[in-house]
PDB file of N, CA and C in Angstrom:
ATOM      1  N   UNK A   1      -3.003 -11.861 -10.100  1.00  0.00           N
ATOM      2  CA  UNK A   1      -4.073 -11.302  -9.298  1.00  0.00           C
ATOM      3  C   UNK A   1      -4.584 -10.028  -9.942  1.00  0.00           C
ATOM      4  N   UNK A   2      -6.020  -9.927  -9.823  1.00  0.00           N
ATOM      5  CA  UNK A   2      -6.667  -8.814 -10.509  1.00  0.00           C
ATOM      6  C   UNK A   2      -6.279  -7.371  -9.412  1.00  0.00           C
ATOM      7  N   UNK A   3      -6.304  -6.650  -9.762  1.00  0.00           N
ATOM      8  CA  UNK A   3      -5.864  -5.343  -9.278  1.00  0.00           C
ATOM      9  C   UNK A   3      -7.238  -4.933  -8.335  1.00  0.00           C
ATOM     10  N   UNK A   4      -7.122  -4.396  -6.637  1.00  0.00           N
ATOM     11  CA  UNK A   4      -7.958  -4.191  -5.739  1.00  0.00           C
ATOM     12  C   UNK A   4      -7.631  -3.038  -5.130  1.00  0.00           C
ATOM     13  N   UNK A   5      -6.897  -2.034  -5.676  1.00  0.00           N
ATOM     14  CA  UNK A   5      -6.503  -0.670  -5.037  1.00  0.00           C
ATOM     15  C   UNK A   5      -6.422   0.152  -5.760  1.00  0.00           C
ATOM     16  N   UNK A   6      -7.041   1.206  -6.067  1.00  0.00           N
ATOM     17  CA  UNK A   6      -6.844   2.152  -6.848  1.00  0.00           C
ATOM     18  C   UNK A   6      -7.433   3.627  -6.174  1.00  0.00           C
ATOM     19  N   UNK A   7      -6.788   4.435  -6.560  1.00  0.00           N
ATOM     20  CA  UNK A   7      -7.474   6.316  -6.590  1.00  0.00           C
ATOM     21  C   UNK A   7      -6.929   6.398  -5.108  1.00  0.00           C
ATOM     22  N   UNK A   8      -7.519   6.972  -4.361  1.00  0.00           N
ATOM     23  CA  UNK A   8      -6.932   8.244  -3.343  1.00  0.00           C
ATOM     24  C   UNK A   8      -6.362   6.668  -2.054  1.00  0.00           C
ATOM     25  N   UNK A   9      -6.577   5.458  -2.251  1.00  0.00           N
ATOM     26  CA  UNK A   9      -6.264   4.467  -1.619  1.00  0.00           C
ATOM     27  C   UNK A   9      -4.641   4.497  -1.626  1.00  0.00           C
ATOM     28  N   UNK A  10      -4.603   4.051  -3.013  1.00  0.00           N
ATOM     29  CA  UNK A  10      -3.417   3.946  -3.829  1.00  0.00           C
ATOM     30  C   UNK A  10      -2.239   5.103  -3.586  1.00  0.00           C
ATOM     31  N   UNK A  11      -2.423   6.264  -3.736  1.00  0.00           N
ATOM     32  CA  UNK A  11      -1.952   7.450  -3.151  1.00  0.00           C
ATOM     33  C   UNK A  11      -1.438   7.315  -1.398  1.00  0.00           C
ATOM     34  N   UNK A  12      -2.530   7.143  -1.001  1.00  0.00           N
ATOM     35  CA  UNK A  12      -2.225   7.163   0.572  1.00  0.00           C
ATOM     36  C   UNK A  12      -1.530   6.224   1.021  1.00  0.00           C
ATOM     37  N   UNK A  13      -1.003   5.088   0.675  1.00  0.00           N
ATOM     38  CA  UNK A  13      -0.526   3.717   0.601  1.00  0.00           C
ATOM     39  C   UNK A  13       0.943   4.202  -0.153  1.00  0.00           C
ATOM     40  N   UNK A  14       1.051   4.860  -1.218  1.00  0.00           N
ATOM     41  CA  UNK A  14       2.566   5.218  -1.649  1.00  0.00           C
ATOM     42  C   UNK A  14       2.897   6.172  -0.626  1.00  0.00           C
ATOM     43  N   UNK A  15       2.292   7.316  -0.299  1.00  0.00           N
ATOM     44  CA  UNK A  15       2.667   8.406   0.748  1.00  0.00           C
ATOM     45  C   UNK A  15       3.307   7.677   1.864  1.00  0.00           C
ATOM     46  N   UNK A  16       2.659   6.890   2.469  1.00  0.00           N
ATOM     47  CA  UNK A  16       2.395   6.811   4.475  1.00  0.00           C
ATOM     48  C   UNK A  16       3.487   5.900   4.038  1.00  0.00           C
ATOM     49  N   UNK A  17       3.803   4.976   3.021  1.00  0.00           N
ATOM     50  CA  UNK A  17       5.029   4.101   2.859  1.00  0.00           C
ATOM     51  C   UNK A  17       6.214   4.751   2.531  1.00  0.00           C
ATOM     52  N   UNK A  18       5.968   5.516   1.739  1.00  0.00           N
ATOM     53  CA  UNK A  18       7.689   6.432   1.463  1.00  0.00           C
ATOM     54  C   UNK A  18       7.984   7.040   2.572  1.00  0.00           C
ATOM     55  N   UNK A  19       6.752   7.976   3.569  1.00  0.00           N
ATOM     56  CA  UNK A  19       7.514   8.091   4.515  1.00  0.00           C
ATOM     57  C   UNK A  19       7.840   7.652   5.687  1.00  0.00           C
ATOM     58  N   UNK A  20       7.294   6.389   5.812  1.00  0.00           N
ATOM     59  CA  UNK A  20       7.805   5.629   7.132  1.00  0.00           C
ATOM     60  C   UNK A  20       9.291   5.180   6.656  1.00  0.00           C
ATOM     61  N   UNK A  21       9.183   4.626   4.983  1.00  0.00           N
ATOM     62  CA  UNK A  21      10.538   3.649   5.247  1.00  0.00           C
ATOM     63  C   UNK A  21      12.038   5.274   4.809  1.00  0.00           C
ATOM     64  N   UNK A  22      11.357   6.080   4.911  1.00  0.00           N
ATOM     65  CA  UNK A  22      12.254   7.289   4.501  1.00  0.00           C
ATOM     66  C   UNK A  22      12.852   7.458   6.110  1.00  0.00           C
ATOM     67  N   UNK A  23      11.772   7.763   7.264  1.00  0.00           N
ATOM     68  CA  UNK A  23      12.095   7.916   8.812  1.00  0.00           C
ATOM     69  C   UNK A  23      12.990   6.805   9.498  1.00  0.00           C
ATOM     70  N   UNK A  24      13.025   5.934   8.776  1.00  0.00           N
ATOM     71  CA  UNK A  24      13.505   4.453   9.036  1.00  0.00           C
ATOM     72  C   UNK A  24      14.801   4.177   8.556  1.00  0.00           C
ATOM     73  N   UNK A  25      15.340   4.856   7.456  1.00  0.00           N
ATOM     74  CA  UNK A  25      15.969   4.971   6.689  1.00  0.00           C
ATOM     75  C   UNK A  25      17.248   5.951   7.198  1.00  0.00           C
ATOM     76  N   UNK A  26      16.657   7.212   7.962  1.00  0.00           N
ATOM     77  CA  UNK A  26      17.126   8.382   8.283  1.00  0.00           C
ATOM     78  C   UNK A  26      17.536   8.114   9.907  1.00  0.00           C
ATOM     79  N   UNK A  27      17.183   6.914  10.592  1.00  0.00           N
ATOM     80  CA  UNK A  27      17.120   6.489  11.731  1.00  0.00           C
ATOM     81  C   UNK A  27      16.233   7.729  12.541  1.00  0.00           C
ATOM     82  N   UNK A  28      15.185   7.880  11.940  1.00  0.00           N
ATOM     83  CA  UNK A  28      14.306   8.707  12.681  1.00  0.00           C
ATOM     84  C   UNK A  28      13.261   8.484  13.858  1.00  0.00           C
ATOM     85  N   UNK A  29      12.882   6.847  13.383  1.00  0.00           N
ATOM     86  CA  UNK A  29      11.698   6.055  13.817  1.00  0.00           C
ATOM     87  C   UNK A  29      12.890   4.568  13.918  1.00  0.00           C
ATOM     88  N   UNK A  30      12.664   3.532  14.896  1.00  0.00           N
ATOM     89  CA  UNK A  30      13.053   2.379  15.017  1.00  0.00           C
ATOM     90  C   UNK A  30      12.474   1.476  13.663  1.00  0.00           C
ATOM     91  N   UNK A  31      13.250   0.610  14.046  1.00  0.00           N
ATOM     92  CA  UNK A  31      13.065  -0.456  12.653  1.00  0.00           C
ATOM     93  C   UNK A  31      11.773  -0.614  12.232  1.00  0.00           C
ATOM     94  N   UNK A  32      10.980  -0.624  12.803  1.00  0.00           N
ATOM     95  CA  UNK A  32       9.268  -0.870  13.073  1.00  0.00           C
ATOM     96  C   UNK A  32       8.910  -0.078  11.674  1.00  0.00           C
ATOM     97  N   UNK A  33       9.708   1.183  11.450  1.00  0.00           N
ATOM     98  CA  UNK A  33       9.237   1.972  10.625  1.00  0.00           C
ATOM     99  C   UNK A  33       9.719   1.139   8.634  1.00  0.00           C
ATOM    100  N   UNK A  34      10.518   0.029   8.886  1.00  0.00           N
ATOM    101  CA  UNK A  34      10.550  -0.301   7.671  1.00  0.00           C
ATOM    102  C   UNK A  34       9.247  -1.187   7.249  1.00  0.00           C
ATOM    103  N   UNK A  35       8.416  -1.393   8.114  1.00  0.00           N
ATOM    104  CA  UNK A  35       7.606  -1.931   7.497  1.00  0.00           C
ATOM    105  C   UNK A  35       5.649  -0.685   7.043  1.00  0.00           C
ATOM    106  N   UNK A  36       7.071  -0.070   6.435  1.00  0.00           N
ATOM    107  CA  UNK A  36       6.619   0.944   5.302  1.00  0.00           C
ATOM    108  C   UNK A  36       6.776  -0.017   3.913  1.00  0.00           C
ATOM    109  N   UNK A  37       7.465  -0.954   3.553  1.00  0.00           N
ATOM    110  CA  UNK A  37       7.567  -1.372   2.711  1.00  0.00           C
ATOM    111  C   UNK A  37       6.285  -2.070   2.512  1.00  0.00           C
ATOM    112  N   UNK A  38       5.720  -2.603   2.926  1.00  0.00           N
ATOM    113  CA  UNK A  38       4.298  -3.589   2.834  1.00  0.00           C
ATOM    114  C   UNK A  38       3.344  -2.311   1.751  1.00  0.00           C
ATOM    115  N   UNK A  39       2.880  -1.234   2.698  1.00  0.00           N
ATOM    116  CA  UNK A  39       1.844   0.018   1.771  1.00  0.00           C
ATOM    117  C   UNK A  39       1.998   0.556   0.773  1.00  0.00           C
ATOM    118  N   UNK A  40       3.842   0.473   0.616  1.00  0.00           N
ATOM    119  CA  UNK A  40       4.390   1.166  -0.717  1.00  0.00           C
ATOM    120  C   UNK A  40       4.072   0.151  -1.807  1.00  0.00           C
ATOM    121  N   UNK A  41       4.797  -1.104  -1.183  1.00  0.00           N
ATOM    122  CA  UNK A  41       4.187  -2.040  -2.465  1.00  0.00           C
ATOM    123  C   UNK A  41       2.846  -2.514  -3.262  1.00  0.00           C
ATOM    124  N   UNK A  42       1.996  -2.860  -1.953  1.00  0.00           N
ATOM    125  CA  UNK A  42       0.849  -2.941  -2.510  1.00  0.00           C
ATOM    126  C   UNK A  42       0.206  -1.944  -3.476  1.00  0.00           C
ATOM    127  N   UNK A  43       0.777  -0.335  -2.743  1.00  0.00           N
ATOM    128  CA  UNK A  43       0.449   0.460  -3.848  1.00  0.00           C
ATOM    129  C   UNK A  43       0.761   0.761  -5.288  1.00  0.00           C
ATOM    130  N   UNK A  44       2.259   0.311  -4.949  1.00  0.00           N
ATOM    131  CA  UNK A  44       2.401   0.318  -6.458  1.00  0.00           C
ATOM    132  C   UNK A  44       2.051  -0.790  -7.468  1.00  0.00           C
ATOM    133  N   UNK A  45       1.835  -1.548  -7.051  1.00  0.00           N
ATOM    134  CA  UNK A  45       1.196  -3.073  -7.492  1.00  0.00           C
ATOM    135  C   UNK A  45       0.053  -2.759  -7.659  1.00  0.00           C
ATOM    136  N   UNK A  46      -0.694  -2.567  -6.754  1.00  0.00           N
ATOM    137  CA  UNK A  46      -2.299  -1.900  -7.468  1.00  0.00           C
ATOM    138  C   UNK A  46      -2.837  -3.489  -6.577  1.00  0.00           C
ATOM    139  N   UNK A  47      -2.451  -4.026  -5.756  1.00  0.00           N
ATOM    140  CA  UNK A  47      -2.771  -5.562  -5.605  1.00  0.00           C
ATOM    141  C   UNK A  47      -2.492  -5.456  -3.602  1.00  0.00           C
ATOM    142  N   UNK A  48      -3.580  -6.032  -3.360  1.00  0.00           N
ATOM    143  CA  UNK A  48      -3.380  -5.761  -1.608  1.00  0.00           C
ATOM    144  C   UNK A  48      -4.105  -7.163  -1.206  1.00  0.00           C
ATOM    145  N   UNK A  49      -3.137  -8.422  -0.883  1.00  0.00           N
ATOM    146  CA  UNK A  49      -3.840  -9.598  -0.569  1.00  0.00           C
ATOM    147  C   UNK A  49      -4.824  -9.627   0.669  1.00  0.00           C
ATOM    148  N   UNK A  50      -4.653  -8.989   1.648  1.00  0.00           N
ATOM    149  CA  UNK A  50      -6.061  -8.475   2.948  1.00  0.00           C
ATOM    150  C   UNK A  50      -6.883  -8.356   2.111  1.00  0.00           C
ATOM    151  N   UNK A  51      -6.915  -7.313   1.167  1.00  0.00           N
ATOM    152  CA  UNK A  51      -8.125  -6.954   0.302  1.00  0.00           C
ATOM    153  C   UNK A  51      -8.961  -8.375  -0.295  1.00  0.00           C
ATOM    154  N   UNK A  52      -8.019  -8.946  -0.851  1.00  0.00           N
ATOM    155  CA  UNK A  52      -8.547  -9.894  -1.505  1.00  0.00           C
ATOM    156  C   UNK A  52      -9.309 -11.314  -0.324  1.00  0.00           C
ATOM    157  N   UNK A  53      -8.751 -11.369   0.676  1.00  0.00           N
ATOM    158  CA  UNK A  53      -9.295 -12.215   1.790  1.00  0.00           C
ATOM    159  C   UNK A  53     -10.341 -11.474   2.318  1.00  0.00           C
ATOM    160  N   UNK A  54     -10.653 -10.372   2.156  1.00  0.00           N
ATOM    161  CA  UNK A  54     -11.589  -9.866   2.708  1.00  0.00           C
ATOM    162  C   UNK A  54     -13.018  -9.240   1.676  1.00  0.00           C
ATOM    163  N   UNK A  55     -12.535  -9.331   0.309  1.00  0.00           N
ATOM    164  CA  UNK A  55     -13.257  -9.222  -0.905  1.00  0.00           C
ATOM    165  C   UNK A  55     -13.664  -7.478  -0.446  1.00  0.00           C
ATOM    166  N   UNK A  56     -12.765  -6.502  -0.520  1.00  0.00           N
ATOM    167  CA  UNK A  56     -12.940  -5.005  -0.863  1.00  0.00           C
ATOM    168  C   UNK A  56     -12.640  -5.422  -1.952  1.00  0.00           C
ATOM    169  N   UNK A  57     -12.737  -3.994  -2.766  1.00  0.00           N
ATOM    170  CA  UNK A  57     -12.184  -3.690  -4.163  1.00  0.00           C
ATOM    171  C   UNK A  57     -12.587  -2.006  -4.060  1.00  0.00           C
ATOM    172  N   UNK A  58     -11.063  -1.524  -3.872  1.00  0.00           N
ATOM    173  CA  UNK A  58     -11.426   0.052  -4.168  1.00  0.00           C
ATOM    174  C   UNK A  58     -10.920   0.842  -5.660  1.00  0.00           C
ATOM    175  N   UNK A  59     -10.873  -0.647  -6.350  1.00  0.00           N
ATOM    176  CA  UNK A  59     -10.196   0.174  -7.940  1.00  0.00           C
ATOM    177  C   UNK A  59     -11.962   0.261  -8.637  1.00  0.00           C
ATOM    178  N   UNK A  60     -11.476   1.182  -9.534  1.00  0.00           N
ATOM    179  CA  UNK A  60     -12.610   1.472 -10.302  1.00  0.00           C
ATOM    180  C   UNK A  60     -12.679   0.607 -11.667  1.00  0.00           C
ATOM    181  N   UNK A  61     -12.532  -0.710 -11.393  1.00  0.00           N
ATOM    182  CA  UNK A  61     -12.492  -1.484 -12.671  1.00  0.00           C
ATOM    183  C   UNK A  61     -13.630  -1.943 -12.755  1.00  0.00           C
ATOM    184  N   UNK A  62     -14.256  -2.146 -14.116  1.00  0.00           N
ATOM    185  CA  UNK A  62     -15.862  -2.951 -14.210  1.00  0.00           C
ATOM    186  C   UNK A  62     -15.400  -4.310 -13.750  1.00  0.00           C
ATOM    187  N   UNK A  63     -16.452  -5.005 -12.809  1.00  0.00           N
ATOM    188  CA  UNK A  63     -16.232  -6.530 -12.601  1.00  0.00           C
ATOM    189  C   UNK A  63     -16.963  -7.036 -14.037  1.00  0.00           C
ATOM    190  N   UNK A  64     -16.165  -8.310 -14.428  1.00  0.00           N
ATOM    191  CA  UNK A  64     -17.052  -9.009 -15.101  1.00  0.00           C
ATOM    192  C   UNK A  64     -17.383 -10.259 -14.469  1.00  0.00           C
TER     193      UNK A  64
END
């Protein structure tokens, strides 16, 4: 899959995921909070399948 996340997306998606599954982790927040894992990944993947069912693209790649 071509890459659909990039710049301040990408960022906010590693953030809001490290720290849910960190609160989750720490038993801060109920289990609910591991699904921090979904934002972290996509972010680091650079790849967000919603995105792609829904045809965004917030990376700055030229389409060809």
């Amino acid at each position: 899959m071509a890459a659909n996340v990039g710049g301040i997306d990408k960022v906010v998606r590693i953030g809001g995921g490290a720290v849910l599954v960190g609160l989750a982790a720490a038993g801060i927040v109920g289990a609910w909070g591991w699904i921090g894992v979904v934002p972290l990944a996509t972010g680091l993947f650079g790849v967000c399948p919603a995105y792609g069912l829904l045809g965004i693209n917030t990376c700055p790649m030229k389409k060809q």
